[in-house]
N, C-alpha and C. Protein backbone atom coordinates (compact mmCIF):
# COMPACT_ATOMS: atom_id res chain seq x y z
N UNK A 1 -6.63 -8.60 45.88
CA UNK A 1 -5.18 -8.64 46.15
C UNK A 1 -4.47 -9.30 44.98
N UNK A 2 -3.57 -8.85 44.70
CA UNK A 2 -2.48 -9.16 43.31
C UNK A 2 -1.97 -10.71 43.59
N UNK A 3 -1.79 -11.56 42.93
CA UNK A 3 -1.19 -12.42 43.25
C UNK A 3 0.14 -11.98 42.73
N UNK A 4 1.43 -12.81 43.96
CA UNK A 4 2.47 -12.63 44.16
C UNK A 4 3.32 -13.21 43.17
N UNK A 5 2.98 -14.29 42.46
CA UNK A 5 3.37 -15.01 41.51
C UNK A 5 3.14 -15.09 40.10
N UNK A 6 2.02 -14.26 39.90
CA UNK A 6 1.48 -13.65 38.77
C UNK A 6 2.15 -13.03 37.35
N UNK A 7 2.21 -13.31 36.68
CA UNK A 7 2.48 -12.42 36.13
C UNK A 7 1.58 -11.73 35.14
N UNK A 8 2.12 -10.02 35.14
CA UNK A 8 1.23 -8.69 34.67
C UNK A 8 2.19 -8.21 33.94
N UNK A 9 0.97 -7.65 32.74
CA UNK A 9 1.76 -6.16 32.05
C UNK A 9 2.47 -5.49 32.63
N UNK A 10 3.50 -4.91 31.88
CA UNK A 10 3.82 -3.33 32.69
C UNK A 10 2.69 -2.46 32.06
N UNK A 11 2.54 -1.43 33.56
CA UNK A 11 1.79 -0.44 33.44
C UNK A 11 1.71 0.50 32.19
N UNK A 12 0.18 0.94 31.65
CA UNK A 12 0.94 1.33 30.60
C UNK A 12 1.02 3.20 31.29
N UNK A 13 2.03 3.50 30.42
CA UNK A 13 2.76 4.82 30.79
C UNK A 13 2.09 6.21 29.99
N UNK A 14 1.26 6.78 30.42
CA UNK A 14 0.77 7.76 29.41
C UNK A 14 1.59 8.91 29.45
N UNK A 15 2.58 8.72 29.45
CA UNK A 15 3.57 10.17 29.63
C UNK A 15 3.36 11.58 28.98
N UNK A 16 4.13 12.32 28.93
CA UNK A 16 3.64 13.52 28.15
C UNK A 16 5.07 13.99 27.55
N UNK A 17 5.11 14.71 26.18
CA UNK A 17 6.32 14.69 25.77
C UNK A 17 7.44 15.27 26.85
N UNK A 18 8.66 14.86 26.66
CA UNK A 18 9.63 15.60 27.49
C UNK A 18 10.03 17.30 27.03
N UNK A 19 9.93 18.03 27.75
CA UNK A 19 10.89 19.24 27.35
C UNK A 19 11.89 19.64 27.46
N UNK A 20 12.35 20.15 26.41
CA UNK A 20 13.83 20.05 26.97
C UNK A 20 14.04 21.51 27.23
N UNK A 21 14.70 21.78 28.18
CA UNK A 21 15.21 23.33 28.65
C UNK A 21 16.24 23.18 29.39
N UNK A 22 17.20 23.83 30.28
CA UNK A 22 18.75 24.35 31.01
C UNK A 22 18.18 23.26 32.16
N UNK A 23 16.88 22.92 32.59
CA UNK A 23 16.57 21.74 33.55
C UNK A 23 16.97 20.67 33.18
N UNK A 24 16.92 20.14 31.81
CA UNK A 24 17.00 18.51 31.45
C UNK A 24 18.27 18.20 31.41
N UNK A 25 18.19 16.94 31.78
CA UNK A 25 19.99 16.25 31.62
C UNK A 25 20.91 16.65 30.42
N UNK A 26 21.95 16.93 30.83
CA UNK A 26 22.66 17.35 29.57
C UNK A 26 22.79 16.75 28.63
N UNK A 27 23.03 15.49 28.35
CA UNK A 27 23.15 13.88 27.41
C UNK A 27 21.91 13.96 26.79
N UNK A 28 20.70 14.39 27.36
CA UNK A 28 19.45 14.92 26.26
C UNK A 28 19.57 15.55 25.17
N UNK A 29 20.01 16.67 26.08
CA UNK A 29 20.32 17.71 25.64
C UNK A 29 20.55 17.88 23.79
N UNK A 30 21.89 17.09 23.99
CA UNK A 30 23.10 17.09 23.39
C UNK A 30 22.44 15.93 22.22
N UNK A 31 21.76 14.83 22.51
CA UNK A 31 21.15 14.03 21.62
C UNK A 31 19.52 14.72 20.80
N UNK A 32 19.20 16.04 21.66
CA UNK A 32 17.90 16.28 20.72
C UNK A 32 18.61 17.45 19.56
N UNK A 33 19.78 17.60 20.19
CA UNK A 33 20.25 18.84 19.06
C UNK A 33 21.05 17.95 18.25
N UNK A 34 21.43 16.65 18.21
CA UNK A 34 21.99 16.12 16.94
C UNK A 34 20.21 15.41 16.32
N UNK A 35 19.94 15.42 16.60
CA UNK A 35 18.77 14.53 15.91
C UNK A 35 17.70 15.96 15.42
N UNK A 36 18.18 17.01 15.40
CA UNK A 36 17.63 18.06 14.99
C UNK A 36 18.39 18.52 14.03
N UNK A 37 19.47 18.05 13.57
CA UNK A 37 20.41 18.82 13.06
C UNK A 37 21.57 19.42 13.28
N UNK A 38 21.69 19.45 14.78
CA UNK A 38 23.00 20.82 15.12
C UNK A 38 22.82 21.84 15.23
N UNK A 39 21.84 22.34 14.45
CA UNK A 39 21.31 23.94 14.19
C UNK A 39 22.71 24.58 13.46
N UNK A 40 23.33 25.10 14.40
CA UNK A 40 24.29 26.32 14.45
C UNK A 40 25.97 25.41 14.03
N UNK A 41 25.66 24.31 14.83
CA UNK A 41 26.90 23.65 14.83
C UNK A 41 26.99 22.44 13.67
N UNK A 42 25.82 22.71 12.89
CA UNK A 42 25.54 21.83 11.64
C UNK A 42 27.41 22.22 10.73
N UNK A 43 27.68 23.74 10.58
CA UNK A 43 28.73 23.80 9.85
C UNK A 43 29.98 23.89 10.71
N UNK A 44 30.02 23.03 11.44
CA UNK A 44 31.28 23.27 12.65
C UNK A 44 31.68 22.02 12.26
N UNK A 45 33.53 21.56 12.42
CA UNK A 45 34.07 20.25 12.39
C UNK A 45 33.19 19.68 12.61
N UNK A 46 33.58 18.25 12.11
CA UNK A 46 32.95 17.01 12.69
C UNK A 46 33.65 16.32 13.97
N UNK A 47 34.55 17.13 14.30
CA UNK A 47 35.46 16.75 15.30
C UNK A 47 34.98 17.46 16.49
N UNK A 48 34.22 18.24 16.06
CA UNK A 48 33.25 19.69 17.51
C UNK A 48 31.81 18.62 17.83
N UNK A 49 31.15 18.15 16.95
CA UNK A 49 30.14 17.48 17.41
C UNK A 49 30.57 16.07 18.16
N UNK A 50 31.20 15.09 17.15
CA UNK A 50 32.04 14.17 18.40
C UNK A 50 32.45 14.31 19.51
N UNK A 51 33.26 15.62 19.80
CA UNK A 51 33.54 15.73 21.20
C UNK A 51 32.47 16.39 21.88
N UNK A 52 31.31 16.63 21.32
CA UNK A 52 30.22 17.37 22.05
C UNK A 52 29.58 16.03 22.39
N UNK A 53 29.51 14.72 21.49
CA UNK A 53 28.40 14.02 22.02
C UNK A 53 29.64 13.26 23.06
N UNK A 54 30.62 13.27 23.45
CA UNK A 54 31.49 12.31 24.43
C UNK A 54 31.20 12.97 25.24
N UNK A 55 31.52 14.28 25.19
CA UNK A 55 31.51 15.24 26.84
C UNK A 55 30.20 15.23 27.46
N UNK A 56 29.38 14.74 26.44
CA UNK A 56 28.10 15.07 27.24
C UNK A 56 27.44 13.57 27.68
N UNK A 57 28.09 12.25 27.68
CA UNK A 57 27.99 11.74 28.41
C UNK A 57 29.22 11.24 29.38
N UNK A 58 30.42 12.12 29.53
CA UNK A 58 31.16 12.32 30.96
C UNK A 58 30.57 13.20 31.46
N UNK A 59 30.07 14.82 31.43
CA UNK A 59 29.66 15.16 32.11
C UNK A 59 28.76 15.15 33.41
N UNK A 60 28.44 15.47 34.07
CA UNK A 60 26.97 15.56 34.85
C UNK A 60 25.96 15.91 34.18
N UNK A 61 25.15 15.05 34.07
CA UNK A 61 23.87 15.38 33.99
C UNK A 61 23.23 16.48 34.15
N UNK A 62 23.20 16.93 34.94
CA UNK A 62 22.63 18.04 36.22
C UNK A 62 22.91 19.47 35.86
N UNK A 63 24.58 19.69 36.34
CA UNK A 63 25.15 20.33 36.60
C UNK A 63 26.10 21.05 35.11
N UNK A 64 25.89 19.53 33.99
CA UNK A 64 26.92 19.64 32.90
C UNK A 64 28.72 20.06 33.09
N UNK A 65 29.08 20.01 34.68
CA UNK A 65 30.26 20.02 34.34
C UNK A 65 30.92 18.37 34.34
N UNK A 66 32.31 18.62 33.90
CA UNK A 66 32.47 17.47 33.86
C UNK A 66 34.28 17.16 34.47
N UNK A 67 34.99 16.51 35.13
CA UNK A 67 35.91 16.98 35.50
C UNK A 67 36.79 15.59 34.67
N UNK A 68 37.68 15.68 33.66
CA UNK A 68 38.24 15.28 32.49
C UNK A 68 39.45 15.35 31.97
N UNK A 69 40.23 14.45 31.20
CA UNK A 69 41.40 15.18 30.72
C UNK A 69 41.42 15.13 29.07
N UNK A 70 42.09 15.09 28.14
CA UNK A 70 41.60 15.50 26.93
C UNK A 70 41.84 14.33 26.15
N UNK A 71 42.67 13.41 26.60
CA UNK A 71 43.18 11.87 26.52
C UNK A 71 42.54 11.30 27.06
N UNK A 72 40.91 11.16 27.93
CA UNK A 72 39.94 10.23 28.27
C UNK A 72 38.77 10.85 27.02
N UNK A 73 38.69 12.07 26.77
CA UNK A 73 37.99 12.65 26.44
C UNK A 73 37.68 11.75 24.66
N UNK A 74 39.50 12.10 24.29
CA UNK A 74 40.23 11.19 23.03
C UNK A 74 39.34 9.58 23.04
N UNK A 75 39.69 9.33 23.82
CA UNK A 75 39.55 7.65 24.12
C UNK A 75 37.99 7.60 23.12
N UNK A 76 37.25 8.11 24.12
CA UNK A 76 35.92 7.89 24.17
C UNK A 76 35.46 8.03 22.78
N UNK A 77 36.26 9.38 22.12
CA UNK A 77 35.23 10.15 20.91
C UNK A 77 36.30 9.29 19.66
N UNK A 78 37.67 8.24 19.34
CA UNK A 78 37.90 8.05 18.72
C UNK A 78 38.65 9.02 18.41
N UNK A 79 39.16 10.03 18.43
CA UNK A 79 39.80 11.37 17.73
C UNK A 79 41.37 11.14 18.71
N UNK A 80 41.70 12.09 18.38
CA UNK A 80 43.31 12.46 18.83
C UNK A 80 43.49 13.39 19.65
N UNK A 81 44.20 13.40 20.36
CA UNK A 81 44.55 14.75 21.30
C UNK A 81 44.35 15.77 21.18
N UNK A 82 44.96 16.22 19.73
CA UNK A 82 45.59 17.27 19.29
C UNK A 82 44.01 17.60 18.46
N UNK A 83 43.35 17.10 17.79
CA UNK A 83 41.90 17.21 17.59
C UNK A 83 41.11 17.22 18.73
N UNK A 84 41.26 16.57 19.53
CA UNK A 84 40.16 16.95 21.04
C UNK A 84 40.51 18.38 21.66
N UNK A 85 41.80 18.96 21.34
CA UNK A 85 42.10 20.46 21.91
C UNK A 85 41.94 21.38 21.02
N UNK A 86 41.71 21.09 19.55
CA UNK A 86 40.66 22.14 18.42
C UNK A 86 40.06 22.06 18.76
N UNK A 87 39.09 20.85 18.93
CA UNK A 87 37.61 21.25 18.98
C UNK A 87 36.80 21.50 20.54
N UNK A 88 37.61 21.55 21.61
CA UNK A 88 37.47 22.38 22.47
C UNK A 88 38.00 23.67 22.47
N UNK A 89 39.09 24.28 21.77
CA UNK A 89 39.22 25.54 21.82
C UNK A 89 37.79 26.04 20.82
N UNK A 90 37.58 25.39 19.84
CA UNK A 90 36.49 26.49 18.99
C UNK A 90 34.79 26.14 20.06
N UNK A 91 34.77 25.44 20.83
CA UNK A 91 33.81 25.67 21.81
C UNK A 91 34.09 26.71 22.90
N UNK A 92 34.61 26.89 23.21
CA UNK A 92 35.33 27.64 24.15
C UNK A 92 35.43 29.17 23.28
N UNK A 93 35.98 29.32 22.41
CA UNK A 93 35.84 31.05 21.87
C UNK A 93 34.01 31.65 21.70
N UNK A 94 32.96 30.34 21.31
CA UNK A 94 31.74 30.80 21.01
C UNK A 94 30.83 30.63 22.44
N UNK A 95 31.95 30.50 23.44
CA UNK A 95 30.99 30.24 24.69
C UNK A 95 29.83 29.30 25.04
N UNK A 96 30.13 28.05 24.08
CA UNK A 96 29.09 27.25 24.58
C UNK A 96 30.53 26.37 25.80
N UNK A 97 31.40 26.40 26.25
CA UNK A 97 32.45 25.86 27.06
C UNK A 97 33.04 26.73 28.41
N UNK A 98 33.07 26.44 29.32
CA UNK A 98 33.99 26.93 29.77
C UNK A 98 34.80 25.90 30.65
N UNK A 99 36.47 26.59 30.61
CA UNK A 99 37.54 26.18 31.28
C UNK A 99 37.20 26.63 32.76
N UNK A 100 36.75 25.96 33.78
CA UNK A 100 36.47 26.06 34.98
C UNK A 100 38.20 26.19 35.28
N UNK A 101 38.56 24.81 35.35
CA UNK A 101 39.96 24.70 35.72
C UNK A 101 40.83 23.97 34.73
N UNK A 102 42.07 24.61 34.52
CA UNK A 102 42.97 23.54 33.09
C UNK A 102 43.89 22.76 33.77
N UNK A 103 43.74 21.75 33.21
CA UNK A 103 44.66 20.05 33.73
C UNK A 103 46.20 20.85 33.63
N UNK A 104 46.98 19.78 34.09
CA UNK A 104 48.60 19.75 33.66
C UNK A 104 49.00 18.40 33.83
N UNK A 105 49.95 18.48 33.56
CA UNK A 105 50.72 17.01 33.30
C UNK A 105 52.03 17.14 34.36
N UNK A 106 51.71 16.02 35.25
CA UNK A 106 52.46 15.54 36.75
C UNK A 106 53.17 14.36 36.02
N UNK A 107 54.34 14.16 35.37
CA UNK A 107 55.02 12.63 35.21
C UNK A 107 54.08 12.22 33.81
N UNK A 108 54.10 10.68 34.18
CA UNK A 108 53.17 10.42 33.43
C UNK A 108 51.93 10.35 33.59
N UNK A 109 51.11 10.92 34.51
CA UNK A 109 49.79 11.31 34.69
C UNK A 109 49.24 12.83 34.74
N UNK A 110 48.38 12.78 34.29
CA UNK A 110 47.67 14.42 34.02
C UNK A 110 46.39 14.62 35.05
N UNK A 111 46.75 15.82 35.05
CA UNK A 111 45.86 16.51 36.13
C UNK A 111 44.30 16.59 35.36
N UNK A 112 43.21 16.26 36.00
CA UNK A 112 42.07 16.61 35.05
C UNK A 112 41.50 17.90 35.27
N UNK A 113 40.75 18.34 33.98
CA UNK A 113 40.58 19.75 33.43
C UNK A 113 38.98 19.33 34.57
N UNK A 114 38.75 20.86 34.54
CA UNK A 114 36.96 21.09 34.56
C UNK A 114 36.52 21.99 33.56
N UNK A 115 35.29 20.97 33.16
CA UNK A 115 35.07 21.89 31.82
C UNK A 115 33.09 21.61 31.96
N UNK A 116 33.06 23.27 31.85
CA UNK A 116 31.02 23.50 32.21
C UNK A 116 31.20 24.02 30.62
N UNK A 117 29.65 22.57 30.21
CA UNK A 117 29.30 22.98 29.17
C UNK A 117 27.71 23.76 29.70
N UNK A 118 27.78 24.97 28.53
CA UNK A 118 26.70 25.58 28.37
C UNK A 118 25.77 25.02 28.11
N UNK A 119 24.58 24.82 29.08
CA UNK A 119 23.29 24.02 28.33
C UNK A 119 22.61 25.30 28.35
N UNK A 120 22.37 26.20 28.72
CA UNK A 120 21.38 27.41 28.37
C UNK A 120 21.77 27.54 26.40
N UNK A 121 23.06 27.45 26.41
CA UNK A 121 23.32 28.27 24.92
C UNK A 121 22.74 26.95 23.80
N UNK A 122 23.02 25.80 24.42
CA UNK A 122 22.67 24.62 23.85
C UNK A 122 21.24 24.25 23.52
N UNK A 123 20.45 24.96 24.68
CA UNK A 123 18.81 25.00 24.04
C UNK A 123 18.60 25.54 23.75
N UNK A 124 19.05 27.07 23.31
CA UNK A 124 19.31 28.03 22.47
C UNK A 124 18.73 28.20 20.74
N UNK A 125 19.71 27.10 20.56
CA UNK A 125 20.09 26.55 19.69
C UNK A 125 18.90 25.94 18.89
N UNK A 126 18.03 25.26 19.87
CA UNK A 126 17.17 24.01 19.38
C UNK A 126 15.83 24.35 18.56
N UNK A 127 15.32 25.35 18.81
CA UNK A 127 14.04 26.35 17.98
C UNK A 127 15.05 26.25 16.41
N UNK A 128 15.87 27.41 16.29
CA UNK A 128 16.52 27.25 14.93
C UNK A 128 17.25 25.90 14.38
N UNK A 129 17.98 25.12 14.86
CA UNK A 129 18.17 23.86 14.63
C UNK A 129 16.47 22.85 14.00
N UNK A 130 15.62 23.01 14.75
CA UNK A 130 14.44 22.30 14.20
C UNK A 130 13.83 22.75 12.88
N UNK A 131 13.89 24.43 13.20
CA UNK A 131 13.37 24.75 11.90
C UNK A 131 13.95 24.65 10.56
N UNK A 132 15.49 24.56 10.99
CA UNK A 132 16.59 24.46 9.25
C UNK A 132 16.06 22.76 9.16
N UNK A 133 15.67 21.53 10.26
CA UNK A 133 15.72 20.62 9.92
C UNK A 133 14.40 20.37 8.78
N UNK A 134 13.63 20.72 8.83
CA UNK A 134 12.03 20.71 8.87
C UNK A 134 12.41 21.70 7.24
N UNK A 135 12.80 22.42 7.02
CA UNK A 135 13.27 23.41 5.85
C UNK A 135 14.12 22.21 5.03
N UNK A 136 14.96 21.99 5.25
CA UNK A 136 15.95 20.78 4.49
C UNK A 136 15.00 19.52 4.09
N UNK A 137 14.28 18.96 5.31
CA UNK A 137 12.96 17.79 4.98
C UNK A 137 12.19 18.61 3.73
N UNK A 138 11.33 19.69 3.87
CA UNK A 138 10.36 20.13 2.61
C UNK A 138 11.70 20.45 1.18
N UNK A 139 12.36 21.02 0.82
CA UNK A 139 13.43 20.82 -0.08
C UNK A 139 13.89 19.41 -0.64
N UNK A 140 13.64 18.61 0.06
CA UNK A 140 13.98 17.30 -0.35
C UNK A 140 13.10 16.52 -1.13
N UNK A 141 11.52 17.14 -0.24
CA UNK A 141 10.57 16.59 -0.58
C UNK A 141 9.98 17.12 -2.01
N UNK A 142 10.07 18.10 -2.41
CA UNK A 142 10.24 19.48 -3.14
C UNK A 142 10.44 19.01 -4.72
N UNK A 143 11.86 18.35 -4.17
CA UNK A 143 12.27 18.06 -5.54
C UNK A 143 11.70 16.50 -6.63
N UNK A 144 11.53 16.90 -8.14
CA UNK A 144 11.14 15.59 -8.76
C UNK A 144 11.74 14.24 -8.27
N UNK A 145 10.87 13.17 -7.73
CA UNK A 145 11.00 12.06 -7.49
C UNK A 145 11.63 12.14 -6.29
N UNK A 146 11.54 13.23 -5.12
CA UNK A 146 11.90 13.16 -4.11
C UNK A 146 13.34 13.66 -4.03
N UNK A 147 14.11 12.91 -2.71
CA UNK A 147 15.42 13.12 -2.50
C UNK A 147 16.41 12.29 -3.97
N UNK A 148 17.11 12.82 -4.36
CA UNK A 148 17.78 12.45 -5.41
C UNK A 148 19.09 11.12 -4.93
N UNK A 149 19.33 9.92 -5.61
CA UNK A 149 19.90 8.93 -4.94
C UNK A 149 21.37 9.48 -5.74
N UNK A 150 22.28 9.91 -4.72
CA UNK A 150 23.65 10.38 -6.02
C UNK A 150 24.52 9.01 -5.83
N UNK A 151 24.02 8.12 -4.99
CA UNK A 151 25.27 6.78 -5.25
C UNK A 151 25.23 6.15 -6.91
N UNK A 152 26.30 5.55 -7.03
CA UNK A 152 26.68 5.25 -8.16
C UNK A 152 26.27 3.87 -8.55
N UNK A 153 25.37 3.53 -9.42
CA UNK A 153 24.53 2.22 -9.74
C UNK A 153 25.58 1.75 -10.65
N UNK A 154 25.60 0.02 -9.94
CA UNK A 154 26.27 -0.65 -10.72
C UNK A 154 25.18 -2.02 -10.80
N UNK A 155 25.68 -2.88 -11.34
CA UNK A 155 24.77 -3.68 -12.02
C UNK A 155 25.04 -5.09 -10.90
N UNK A 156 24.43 -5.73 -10.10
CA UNK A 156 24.51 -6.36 -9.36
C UNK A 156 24.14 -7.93 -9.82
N UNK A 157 24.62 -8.78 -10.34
CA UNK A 157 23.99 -10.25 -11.14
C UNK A 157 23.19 -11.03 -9.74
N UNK A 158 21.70 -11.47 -10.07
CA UNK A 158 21.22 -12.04 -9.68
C UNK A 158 20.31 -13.44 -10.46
N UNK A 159 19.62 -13.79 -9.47
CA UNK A 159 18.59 -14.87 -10.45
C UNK A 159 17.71 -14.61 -11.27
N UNK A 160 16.91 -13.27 -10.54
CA UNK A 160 16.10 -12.54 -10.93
C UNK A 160 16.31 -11.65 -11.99
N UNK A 161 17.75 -11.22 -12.41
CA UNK A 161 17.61 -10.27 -13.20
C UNK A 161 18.35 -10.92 -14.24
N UNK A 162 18.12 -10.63 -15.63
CA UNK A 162 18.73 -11.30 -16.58
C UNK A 162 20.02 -10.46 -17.09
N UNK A 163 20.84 -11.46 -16.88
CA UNK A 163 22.45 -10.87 -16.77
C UNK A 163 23.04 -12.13 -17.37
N UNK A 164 24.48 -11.75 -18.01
CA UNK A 164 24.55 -12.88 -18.71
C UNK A 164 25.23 -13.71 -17.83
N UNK A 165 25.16 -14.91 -18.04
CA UNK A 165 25.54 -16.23 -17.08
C UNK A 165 27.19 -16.44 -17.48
N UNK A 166 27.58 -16.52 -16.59
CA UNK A 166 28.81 -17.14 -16.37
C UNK A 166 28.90 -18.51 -17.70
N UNK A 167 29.98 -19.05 -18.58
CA UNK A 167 30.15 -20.07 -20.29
C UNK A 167 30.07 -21.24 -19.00
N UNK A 168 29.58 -22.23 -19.11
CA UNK A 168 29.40 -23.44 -18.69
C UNK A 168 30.89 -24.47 -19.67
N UNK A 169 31.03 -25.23 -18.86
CA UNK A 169 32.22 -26.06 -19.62
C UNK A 169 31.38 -27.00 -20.15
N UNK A 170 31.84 -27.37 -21.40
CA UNK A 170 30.93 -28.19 -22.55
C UNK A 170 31.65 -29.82 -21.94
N UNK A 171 30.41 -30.55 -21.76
CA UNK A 171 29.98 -31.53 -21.50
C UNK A 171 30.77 -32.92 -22.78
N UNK A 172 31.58 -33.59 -21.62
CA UNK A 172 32.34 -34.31 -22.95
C UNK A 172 31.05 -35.71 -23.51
N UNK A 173 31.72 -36.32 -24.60
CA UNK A 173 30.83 -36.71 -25.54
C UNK A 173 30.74 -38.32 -24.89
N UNK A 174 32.02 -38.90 -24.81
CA UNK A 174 31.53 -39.98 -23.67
C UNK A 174 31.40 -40.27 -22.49
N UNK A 175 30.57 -41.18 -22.05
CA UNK A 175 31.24 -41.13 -20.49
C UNK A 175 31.94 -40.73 -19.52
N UNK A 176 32.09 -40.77 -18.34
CA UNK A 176 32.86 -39.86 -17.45
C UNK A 176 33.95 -40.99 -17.25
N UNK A 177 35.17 -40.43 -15.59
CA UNK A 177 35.79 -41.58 -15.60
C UNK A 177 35.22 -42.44 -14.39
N UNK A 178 34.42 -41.75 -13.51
CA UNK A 178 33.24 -42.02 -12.57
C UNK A 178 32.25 -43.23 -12.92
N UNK A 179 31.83 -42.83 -14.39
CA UNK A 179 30.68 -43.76 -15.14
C UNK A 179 31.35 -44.79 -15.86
N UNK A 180 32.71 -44.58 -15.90
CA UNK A 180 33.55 -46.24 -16.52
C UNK A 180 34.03 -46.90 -15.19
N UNK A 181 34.07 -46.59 -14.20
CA UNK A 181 34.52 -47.16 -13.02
C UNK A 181 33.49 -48.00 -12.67
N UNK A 182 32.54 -47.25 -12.25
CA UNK A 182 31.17 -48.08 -11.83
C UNK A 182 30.97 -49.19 -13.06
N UNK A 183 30.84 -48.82 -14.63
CA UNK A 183 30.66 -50.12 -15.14
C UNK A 183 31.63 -51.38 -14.87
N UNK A 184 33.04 -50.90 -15.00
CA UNK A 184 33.29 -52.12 -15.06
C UNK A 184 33.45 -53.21 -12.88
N UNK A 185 32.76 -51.89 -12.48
CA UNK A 185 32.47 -52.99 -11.15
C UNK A 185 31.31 -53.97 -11.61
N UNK A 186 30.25 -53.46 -12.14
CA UNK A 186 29.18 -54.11 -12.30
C UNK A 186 29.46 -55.23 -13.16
N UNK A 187 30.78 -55.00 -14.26
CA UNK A 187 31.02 -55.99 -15.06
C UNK A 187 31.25 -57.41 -14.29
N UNK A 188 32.90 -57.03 -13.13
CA UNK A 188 33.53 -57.76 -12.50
C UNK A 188 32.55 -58.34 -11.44
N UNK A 189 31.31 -57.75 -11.04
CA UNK A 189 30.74 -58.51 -10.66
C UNK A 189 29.93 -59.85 -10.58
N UNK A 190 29.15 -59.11 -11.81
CA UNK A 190 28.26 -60.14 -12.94
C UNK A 190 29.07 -61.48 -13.14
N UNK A 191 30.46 -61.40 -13.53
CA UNK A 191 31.18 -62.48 -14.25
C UNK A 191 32.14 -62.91 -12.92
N UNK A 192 31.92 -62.80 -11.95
CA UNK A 192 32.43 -63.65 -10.38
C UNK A 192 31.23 -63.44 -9.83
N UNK A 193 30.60 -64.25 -9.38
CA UNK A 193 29.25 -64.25 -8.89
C UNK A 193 29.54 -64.82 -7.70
N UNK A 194 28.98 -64.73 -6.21
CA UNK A 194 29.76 -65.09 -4.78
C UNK A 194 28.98 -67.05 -5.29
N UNK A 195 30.16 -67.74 -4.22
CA UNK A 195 29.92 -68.97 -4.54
C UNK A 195 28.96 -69.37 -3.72
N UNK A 196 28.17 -70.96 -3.39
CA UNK A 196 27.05 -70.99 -2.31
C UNK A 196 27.78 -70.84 -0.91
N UNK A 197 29.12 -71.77 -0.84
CA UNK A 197 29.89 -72.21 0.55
C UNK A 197 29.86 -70.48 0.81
N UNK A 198 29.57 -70.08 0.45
CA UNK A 198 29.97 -68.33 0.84
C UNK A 198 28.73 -67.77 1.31
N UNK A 199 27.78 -67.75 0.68
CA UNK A 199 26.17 -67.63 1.06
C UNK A 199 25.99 -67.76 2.31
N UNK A 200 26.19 -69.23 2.34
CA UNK A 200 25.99 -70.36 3.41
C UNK A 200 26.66 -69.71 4.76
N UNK A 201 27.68 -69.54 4.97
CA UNK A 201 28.25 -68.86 5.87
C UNK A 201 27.97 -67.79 6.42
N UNK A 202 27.64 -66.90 5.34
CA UNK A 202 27.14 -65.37 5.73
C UNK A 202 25.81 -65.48 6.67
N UNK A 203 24.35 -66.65 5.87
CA UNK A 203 22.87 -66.59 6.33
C UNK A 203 23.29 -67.44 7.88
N UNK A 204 24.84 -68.08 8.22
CA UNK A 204 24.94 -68.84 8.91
C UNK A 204 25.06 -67.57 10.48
N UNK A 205 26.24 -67.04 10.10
CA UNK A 205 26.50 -65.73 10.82
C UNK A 205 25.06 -64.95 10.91
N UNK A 206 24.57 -64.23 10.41
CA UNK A 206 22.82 -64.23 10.58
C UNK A 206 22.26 -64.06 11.52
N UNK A 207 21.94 -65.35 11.31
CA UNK A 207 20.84 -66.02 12.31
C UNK A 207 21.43 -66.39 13.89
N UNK A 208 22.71 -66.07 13.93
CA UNK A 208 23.43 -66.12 15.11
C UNK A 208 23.18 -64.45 16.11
C-alpha cells in the first residue's frame, strides 16, 4: 500500500506521438502549421497568420467555431480593426473561413460574428508545409559555412578584445588635495599632543 504522505515521481508517460488530423483541437492545429512553416500561408500577410493564431485560441477546440467580434478578435492579435477585416476577408475568399453568421453594431455594442474555421483545409496544408520546411532547412545547410549571418557586425569594446582604451587623465605631479589634508592633520596632531588631566578622565570614564 502507497503511503499517503509519501512522496513519488510522476508516472513516467510513454506516450506516442500526437496526430494531427480534422479530430485534433484546433489551437494544435494552428500551432503545428506555424512551427512547420505555414506551408501555403507562408506568403500570405502577416496580419492573416496573427489573426489565424488569435482565432484559434477563441475558437472551440472541437468544433473550431468561434462566436466573436472583430474588436475582441483586434484586442487579442494586437492589429486594428480595419486589418482584422483584411485578413479575414482573404481567409474567407480561399475557404479556409466561413461567415456562419455576420455581427452588427447595436449602439455602442456589437453583435458577435460566427466564424468556422476550416480545420480539414488546415491539415491539408501540413504534408506540403513540412516538406517546403525540411527543403528551406537542407538549402541552408547547403550553403558554405552554413546559414549566412546578414546582420551587420559592429565592433563591440570589451576586456577581452583589444580595442583602444578610453585617454586616462594624466596624474598631477604633486600631491592631491585629499593627501595635503590628511598631512597637515597628522601635523596638528603631532604638535598638540592630548594632555595627561585628559587621559586621566577618558581611562576614568572606562572603567566605569
Amino acid at each position: 500500500m502507497a503511503d499517503a504522505y509519501g512522496i513519488s515521481a510522476p508516472p513516467t508517460q510513454t506516450s506516442r506521438p500526437v496526430r494531427i488530423n480534422a479530430h485534433a483541437p484546433l489551437w494544435r492545429i494552428v500551432d503545428t502549421l506555424a512551427a512547420s512553416g505555414w506551408g501555403d500561408l507562408r506568403d500570405a500577410p502577416q496580419s492573416v497568420r496573427t489573426y489565424l493564431l488569435a482565432l484559434g485560441r477563441i475558437a472551440d477546440a472541437r468544433s473550431g467555431i468561434a462566436e466573436t467580434t472583430d474588436a475582441q478578435v483586434a484586442e487579442r492579435a494586437g492589429l486594428s480593426v480595419r486589418t482584422i477585416i483584411r485578413a479575414r476577408g482573404w481567409l474567407e475568399e480561399r475557404e479556409l473561413l466561413v461567415v456562419m453568421r455576420r455581427g452588427a453594431r447595436q449602439g455602442l455594442r456589437g453583435v458577435a460574428s460566427l466564424l468556422s474555421i476550416t480545420k480539414r483545409a488546415l491539415v491539408a496544408m501540413l504534408p506540403s508545409a513540412r516538406a517546403g520546411k525540411d527543403a528551406r532547412a537542407r538549402a541552408r545547410a547547403a550553403r558554405p559555412g552554413g546559414a549566412p549571418n546578414l546582420t551587420a557586425w559592429r565592433a563591440f569594446p570589451s576586456s577581452r578584445r583589444k580595442t583602444a582604451a578610453a585617454p586616462r587623465a594624466a596624474r598631477p605631479d604633486g600631491p592631491t588635495n585629499i593627501q595635503k589634508r590628511l598631512v597637515d592633520q597628522a601635523a596638528h596632531a603631532a604638535a598638540n599632543p592630548p594632555r595627561p588631566e585628559t587621559l586621566a578622565s577618558i581611562r576614568a570614564l572606562i572603567r566605569r
